[in-house]
N, C-alpha and C. Protein backbone atom coordinates (compact mmCIF):
# COMPACT_ATOMS: atom_id res chain seq x y z
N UNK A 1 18.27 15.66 -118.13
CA UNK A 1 16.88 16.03 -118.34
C UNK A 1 16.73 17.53 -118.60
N UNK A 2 17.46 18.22 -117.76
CA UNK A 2 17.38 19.55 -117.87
C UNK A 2 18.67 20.42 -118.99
N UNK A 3 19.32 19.58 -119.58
CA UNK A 3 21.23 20.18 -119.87
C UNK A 3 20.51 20.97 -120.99
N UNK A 4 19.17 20.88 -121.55
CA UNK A 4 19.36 21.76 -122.86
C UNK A 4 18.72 22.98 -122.46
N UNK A 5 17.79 22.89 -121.11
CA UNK A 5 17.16 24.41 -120.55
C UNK A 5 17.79 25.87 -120.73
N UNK A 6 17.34 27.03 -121.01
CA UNK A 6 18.30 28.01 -121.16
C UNK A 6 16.89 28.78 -120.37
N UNK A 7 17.72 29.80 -119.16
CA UNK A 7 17.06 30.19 -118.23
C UNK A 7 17.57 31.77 -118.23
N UNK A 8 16.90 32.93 -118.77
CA UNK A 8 17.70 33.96 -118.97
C UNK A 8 16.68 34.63 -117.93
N UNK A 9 17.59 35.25 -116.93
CA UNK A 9 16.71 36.15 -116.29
C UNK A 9 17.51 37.54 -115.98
N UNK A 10 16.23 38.50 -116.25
CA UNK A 10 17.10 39.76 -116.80
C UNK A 10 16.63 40.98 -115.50
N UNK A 11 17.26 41.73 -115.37
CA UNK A 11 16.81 42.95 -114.20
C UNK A 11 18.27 43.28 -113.46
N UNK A 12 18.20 44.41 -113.03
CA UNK A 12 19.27 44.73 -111.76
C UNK A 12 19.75 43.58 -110.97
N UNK A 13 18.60 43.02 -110.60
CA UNK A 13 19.29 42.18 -109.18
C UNK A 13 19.53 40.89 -109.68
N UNK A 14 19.15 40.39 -110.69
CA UNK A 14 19.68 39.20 -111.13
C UNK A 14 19.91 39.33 -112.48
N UNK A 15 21.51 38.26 -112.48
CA UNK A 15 22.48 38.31 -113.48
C UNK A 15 22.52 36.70 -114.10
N UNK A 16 22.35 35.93 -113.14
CA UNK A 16 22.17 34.41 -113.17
C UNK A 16 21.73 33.83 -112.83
N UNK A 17 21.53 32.62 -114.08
CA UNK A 17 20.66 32.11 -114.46
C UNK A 17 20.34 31.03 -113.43
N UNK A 18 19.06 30.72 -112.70
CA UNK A 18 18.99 29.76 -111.60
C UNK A 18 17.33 29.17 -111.97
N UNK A 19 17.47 27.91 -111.74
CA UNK A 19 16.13 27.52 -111.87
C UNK A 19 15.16 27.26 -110.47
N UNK A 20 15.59 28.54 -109.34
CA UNK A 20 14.30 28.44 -108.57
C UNK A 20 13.53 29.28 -108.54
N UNK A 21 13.43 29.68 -109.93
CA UNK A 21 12.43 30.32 -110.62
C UNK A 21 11.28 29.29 -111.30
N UNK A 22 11.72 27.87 -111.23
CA UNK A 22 11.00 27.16 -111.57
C UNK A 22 10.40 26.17 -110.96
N UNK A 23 9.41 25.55 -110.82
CA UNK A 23 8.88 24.08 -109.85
C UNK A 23 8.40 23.57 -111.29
N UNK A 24 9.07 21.88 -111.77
CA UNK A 24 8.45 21.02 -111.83
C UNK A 24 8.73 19.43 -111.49
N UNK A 25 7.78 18.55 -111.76
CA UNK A 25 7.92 17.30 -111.60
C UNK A 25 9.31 16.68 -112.25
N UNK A 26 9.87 15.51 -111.46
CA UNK A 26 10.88 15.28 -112.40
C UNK A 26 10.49 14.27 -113.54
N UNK A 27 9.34 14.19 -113.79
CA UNK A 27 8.77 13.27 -114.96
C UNK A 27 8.82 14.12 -116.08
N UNK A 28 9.01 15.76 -116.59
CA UNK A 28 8.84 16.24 -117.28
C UNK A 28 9.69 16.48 -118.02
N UNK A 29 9.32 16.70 -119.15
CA UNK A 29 10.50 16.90 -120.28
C UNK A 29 10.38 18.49 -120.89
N UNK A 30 11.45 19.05 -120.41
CA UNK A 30 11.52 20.42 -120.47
C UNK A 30 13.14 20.71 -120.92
N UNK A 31 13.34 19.41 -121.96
CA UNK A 31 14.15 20.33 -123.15
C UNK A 31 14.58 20.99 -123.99
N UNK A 32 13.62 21.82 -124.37
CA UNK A 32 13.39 22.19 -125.65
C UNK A 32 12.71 23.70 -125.08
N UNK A 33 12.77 24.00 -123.48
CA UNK A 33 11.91 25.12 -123.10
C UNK A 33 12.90 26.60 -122.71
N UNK A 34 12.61 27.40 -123.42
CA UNK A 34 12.99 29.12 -123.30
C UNK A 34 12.18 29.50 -122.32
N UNK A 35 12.79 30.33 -120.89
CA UNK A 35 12.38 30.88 -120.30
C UNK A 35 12.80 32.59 -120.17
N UNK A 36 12.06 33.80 -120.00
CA UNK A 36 12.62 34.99 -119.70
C UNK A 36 11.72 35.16 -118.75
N UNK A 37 12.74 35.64 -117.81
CA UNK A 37 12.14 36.55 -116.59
C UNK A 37 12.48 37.97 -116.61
N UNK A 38 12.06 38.79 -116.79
CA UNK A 38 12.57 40.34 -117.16
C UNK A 38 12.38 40.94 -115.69
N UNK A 39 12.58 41.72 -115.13
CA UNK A 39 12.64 42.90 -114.08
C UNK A 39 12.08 41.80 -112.78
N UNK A 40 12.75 41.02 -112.76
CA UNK A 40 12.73 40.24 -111.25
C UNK A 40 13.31 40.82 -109.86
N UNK A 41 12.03 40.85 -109.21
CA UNK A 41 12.52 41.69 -107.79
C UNK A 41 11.98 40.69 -106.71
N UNK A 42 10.69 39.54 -106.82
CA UNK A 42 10.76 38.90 -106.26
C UNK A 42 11.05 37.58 -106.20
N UNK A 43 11.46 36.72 -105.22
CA UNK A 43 11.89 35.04 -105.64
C UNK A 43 10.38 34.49 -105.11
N UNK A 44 9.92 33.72 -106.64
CA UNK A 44 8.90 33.08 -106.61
C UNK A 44 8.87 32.04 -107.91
N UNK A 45 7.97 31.43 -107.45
CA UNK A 45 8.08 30.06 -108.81
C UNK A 45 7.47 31.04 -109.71
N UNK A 46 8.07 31.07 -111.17
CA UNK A 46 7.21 31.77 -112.28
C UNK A 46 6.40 30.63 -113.00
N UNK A 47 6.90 29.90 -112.89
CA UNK A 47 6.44 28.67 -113.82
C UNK A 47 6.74 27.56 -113.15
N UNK A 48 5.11 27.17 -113.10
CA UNK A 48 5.08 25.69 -112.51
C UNK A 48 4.66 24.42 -113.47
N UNK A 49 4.93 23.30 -113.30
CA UNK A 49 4.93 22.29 -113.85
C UNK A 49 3.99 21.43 -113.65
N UNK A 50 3.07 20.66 -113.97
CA UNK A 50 3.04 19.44 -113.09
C UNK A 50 3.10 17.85 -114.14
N UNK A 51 2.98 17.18 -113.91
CA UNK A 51 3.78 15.25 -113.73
C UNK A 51 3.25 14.88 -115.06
N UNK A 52 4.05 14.56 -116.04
CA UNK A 52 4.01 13.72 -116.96
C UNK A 52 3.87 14.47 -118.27
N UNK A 53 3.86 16.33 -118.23
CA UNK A 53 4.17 17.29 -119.05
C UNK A 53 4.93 17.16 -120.03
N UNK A 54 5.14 17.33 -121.61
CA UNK A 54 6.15 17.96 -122.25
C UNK A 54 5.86 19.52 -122.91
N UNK A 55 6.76 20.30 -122.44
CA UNK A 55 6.49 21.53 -122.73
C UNK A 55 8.08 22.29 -123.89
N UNK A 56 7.13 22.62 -124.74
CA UNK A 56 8.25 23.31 -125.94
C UNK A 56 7.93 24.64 -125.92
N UNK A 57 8.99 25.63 -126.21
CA UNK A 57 8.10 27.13 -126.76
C UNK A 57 9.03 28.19 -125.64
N UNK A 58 8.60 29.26 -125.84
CA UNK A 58 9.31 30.45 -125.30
C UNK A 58 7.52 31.17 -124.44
N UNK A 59 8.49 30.64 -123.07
CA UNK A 59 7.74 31.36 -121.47
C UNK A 59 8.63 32.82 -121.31
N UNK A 60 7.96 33.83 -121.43
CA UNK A 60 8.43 35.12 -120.77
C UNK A 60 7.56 35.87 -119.60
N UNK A 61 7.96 36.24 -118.53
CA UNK A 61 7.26 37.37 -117.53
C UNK A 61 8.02 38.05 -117.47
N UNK A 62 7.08 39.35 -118.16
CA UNK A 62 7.39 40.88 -118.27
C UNK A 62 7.69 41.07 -116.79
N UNK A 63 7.27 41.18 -116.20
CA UNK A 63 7.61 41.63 -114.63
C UNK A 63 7.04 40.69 -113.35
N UNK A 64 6.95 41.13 -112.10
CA UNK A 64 7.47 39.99 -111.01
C UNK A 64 6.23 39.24 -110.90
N UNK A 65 5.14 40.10 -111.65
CA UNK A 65 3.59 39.41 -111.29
C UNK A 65 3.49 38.49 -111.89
N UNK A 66 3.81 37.93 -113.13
CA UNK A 66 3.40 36.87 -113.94
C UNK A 66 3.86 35.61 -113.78
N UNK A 67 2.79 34.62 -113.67
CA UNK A 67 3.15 33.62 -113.33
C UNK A 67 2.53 32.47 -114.11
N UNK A 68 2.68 31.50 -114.74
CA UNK A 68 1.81 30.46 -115.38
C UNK A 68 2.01 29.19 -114.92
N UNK A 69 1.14 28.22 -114.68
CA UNK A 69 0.65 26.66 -114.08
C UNK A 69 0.22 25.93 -115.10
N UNK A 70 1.05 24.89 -115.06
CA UNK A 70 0.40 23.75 -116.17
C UNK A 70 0.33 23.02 -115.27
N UNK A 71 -0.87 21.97 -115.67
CA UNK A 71 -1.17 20.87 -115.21
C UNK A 71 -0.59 19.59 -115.80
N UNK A 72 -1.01 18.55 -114.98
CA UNK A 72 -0.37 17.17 -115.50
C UNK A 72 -1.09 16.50 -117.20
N UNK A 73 0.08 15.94 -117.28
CA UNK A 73 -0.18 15.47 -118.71
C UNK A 73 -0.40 16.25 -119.74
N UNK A 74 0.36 17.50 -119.92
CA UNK A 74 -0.01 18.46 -121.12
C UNK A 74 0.76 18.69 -121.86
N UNK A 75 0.70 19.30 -123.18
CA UNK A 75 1.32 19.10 -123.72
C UNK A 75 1.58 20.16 -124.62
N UNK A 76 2.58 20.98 -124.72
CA UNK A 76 2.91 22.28 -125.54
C UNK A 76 3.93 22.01 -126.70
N UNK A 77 3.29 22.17 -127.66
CA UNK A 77 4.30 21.98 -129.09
C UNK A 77 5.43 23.30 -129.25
N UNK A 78 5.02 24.23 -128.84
CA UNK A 78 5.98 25.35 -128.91
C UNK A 78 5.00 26.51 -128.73
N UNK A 79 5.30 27.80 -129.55
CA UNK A 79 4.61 28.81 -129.30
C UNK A 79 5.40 29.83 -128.13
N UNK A 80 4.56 30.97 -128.03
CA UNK A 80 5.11 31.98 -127.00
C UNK A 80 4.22 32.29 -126.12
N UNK A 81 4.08 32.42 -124.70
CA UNK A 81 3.74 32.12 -123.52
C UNK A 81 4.24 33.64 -122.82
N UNK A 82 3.00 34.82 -122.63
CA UNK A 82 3.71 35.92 -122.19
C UNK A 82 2.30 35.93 -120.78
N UNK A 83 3.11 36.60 -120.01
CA UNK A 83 2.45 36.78 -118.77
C UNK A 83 3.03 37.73 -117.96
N UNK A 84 1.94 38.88 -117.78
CA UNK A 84 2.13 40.23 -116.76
C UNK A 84 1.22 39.69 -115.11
N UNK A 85 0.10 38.95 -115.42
CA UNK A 85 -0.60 38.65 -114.64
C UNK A 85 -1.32 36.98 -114.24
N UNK A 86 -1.57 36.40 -115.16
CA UNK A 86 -1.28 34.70 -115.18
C UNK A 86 -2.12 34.37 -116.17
N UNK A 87 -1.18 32.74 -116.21
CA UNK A 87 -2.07 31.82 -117.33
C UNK A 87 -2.34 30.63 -116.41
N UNK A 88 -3.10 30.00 -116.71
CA UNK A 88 -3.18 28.68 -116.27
C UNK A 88 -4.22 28.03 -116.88
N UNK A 89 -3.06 26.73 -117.19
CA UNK A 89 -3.55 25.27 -117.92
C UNK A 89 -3.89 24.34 -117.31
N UNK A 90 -4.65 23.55 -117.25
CA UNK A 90 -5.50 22.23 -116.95
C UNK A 90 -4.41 20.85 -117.45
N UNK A 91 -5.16 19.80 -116.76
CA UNK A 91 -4.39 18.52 -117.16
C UNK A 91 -4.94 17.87 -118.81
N UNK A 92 -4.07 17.70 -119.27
CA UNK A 92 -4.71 16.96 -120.07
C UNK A 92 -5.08 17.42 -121.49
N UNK A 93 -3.82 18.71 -121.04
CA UNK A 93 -4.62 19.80 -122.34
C UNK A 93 -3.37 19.26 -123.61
N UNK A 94 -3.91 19.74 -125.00
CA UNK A 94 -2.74 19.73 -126.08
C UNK A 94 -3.00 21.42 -126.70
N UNK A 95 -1.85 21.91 -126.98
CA UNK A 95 -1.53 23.52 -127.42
C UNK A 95 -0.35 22.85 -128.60
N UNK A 96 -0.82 22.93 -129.69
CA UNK A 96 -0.37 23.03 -130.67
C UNK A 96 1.02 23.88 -131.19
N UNK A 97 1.81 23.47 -132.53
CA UNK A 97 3.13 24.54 -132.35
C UNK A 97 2.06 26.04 -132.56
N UNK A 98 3.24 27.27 -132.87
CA UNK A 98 3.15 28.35 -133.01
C UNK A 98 1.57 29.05 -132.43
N UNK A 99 1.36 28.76 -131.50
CA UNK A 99 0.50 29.14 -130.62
C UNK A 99 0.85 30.26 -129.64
N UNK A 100 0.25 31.57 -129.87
CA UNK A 100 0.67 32.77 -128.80
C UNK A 100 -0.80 32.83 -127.78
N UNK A 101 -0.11 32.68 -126.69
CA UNK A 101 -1.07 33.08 -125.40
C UNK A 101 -0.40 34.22 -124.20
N UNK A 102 -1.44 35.26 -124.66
CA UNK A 102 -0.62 36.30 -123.81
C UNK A 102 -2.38 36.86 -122.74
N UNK A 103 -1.74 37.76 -121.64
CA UNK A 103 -2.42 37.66 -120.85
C UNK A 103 -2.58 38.95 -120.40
N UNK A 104 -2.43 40.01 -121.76
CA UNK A 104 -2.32 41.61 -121.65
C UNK A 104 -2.32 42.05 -122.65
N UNK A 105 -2.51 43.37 -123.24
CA UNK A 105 -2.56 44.21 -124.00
C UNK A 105 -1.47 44.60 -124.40
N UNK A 106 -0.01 44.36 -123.91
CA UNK A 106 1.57 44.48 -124.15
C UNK A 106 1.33 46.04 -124.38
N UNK A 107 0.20 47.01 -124.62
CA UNK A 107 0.77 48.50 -124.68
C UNK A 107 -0.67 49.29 -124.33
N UNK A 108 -0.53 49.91 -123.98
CA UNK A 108 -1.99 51.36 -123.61
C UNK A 108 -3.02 50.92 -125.15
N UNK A 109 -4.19 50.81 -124.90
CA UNK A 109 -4.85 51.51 -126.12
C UNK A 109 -5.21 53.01 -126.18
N UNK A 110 -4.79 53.98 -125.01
CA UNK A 110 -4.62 55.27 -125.42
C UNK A 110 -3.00 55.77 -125.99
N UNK A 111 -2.96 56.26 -127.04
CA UNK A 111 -2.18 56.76 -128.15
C UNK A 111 -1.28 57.68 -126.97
N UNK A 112 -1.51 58.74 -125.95
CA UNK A 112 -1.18 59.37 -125.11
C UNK A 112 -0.02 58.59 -124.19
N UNK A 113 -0.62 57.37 -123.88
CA UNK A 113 -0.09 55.90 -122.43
C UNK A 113 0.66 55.58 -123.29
N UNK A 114 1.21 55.01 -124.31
CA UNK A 114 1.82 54.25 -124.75
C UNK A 114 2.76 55.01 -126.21
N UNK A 115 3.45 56.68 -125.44
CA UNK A 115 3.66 57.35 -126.47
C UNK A 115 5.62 57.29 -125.99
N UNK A 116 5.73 56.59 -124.83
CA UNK A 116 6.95 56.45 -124.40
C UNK A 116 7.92 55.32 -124.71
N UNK A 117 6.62 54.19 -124.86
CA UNK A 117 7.18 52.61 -124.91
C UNK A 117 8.56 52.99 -125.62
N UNK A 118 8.19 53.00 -126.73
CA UNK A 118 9.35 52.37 -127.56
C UNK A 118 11.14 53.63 -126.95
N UNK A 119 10.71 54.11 -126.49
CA UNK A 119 12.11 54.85 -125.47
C UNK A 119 12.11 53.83 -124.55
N UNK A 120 11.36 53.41 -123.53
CA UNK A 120 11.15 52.80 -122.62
C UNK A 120 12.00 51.23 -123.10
N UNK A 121 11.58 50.69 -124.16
CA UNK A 121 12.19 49.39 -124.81
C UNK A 121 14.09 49.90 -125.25
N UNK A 122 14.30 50.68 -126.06
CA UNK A 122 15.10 51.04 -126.26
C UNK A 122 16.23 51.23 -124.77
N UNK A 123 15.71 51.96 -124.09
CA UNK A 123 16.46 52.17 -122.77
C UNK A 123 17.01 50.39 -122.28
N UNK A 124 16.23 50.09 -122.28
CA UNK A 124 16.34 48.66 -121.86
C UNK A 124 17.35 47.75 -122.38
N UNK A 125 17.00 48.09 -124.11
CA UNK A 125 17.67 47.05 -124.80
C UNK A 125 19.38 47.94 -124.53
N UNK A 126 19.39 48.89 -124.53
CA UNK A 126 20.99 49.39 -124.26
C UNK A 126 21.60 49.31 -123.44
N UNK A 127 20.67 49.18 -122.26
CA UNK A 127 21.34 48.57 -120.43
C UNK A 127 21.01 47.27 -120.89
N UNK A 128 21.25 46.48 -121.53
CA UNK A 128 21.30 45.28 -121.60
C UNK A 128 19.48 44.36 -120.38
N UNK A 129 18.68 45.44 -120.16
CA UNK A 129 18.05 45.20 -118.82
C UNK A 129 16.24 45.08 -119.69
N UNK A 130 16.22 44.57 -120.87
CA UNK A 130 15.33 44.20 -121.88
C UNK A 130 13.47 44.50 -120.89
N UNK A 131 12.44 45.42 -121.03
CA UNK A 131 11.91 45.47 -120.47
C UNK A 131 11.55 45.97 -118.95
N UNK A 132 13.13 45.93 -118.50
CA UNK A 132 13.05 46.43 -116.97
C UNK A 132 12.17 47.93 -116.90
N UNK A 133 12.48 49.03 -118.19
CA UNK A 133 11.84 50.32 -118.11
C UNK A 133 10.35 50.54 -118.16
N UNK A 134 9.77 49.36 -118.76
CA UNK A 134 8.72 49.29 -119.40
C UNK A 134 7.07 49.53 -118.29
N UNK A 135 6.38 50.98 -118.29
CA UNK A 135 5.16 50.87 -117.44
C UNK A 135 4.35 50.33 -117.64
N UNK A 136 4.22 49.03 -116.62
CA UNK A 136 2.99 48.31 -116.62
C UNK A 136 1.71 48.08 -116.40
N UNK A 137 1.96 49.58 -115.83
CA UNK A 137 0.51 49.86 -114.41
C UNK A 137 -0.73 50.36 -115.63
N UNK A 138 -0.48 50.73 -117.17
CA UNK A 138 -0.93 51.08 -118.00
C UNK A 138 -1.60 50.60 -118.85
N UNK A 139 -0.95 49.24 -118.73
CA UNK A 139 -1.72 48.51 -120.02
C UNK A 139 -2.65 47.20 -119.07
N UNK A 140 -3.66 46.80 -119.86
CA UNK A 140 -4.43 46.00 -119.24
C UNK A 140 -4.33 44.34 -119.57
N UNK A 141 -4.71 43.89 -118.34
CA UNK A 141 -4.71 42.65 -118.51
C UNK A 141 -5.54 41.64 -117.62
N UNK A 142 -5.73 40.67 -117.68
CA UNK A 142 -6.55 39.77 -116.95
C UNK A 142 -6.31 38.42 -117.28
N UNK A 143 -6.11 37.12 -116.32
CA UNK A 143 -5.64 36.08 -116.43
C UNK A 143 -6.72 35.14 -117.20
N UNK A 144 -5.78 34.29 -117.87
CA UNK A 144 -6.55 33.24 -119.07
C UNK A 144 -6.61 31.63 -118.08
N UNK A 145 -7.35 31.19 -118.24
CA UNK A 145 -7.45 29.97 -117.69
C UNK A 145 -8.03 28.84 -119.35
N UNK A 146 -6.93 27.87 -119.81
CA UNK A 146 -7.58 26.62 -120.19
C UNK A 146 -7.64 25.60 -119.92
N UNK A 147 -8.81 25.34 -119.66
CA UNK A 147 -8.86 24.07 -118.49
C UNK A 147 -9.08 22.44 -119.25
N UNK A 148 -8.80 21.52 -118.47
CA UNK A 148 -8.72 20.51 -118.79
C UNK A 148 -8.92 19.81 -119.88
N UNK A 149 -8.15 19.04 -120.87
CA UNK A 149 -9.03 18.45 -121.60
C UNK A 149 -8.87 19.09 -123.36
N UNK A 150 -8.96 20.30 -123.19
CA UNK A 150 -8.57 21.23 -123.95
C UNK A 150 -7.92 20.83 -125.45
N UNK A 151 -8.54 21.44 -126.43
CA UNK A 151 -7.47 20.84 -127.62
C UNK A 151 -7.38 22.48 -128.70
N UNK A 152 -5.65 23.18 -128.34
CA UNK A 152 -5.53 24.44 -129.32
C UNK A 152 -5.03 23.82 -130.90
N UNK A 153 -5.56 24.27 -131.43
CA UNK A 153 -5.05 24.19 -132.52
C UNK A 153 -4.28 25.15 -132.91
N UNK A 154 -3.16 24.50 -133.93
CA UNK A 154 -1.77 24.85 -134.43
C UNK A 154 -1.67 26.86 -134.74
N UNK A 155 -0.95 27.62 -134.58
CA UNK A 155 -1.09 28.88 -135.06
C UNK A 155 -2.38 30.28 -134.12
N UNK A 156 -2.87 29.74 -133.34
CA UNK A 156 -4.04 29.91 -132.85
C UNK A 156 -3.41 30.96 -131.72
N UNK A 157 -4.30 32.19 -131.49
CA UNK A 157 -3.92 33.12 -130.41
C UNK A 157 -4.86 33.58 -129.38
N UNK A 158 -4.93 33.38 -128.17
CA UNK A 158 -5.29 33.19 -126.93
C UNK A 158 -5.29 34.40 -126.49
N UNK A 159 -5.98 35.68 -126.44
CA UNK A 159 -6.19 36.57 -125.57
C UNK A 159 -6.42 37.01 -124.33
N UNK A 160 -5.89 38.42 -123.79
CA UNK A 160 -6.26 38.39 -122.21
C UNK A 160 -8.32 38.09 -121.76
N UNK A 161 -7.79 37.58 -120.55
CA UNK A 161 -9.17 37.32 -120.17
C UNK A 161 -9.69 36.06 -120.58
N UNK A 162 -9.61 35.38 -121.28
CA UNK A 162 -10.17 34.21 -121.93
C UNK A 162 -9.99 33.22 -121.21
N UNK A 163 -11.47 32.49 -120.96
CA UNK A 163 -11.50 31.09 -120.26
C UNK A 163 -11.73 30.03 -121.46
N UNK A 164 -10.91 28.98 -121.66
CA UNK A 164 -11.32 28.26 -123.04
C UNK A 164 -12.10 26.85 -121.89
N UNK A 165 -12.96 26.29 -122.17
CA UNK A 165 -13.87 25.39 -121.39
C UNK A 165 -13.31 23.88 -121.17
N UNK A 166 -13.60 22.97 -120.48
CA UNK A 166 -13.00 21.43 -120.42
C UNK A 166 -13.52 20.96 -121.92
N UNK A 167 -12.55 20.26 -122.41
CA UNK A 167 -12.95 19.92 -123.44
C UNK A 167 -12.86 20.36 -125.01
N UNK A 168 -13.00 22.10 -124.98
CA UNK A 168 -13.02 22.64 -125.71
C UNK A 168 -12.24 22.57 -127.03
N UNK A 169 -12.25 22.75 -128.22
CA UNK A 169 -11.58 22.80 -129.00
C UNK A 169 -11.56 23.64 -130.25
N UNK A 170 -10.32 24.59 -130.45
CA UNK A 170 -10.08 25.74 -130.71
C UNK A 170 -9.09 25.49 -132.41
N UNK A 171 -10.23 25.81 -133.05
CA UNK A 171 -9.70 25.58 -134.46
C UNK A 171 -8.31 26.14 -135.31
N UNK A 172 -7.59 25.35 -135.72
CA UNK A 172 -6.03 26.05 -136.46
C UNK A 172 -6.40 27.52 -136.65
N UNK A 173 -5.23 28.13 -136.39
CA UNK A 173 -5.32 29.37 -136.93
C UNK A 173 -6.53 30.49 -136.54
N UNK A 174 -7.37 29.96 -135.12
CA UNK A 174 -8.24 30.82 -134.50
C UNK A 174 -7.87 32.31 -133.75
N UNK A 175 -8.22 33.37 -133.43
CA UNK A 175 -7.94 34.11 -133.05
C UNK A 175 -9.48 34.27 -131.80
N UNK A 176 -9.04 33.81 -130.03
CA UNK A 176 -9.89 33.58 -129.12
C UNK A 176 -9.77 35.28 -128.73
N UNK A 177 -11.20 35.87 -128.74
CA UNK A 177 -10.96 36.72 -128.03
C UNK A 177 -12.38 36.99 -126.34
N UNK A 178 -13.18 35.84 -126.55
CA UNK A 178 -14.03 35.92 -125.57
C UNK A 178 -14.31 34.29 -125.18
N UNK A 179 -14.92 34.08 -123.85
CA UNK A 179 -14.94 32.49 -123.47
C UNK A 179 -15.47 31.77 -124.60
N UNK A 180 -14.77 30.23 -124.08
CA UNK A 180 -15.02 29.32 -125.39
C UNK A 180 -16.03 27.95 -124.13
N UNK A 181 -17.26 27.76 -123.97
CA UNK A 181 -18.03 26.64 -123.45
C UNK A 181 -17.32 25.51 -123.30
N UNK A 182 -17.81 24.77 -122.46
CA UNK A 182 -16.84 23.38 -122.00
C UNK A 182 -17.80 22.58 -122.99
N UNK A 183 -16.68 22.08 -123.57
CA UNK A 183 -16.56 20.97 -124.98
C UNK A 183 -17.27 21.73 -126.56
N UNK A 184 -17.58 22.64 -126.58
CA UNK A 184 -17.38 23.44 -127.75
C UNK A 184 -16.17 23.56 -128.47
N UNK A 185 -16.61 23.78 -129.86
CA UNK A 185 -15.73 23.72 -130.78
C UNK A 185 -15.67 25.22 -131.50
N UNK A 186 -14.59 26.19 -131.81
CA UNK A 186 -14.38 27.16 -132.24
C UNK A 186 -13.65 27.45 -133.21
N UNK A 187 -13.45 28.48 -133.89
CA UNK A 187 -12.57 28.81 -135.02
C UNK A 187 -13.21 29.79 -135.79
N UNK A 188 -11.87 30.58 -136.49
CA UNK A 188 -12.11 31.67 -137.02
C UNK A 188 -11.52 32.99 -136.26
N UNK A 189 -11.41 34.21 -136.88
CA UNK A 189 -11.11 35.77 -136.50
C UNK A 189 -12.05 36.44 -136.28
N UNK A 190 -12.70 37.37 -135.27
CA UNK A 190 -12.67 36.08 -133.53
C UNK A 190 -13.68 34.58 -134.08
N UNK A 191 -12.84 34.15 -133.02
CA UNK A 191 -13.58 32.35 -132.85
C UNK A 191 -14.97 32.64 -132.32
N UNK A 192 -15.66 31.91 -132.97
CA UNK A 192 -16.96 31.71 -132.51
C UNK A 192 -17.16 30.25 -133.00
N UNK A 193 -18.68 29.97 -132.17
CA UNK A 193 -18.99 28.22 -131.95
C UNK A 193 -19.24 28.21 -133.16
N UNK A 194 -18.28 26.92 -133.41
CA UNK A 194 -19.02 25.93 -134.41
C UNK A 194 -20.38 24.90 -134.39
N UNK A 195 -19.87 23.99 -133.14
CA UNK A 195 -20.23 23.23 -132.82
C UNK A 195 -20.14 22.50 -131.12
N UNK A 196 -20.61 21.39 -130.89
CA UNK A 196 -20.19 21.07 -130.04
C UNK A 196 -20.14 19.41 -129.76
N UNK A 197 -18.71 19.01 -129.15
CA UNK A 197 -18.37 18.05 -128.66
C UNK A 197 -18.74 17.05 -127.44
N UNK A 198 -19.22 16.03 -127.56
CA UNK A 198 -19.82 15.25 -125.99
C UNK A 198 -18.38 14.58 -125.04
């Protein structure tokens, strides 16, 4: 169930690869799933599962805070899954392929904060320690919740802060940058209502 998992977790204190970094059900099918844990200092579930899940795509936490929860019966086509601070999914949801949901700003919007990064990345990528350098206390972020029910469409990108509603449904190729109403329909750069669903 698990032989195709690849579990890279990167930092000083860990070298190998262990999955009690992970909790899920054993009903789930989590072959096809990329995980990175970058600058791990504490042991905690990063990623939880729950019962009757298939999840595809590349999960990364930048550092020890990030953590993401899926609920039962959901379903991730692929996409990239970044978290400094959390995501969390509802039961019942579908997330389409090439879908990015991140849960931060990945750099300062002052030009000043974010004049180191790319030393900061570099340092990293040469200690083999990808991200470990990287200040986080700088850039902003706030956790996304999509709750139940949920339908992303294919290509579609999920910003920090964003609550998408039960029901909701988030048009191909949308770019979410503020809440989406439970059972509303969205789409477009930013998404705004189309319509709405009973």
């Amino acid at each position: 169930m698990i032989n195709i998992l690849r579990l890279i977790i990167k930092g000083r204190k860990a070298r190998k690869a262990k999955l009690e970094y992970i909790e899920y059900h054993p009903s789930v099918d989590i072959t096809k799933l990329n995980i990175e844990v970058r600058n791990v200092s504490l042991k905690k579930k990063y990623l939880i599962i729950g019962e009757g899940s298939v999840l595809f795509g590349n999960y990364i936490f930048e550092n020890e805070y990030g953590n993401i929860q899926i609920g039962n019966n959901t379903f991730i086509g692929g996409g990239t899954f970044i978290s400094i601070t959390g995501i969390e999914i509802g039961n019942d949801v579908m997330i389409s392929w090439g879908c990015t949901v991140i849960d931060n700003d990945a750099h300062s919007i002052l030009s000043t904060e974010r004049v180191e990064d790319v030393k900061q990345w570099k340092r990293g990528l040469d200690n083999g320690e990808i991200g470990f350098y990287k200040d986080w206390s700088k850039v902003r972020s706030s956790k996304i919740v999509i709750k139940s029910k949920a339908w992303i469409g294919f290509n579609s990108i999920i910003l920090k802060g964003v609550t998408i509603g039960e029901g909701a449904i988030v048009g191909a190729g949308s770019v979410v940058t503020k809440d989406v109403p439970d059972f509303a329909v969205v789409a477009g750069n930013p998404a705004r209502v189309i319509k709405t669903t009973t």
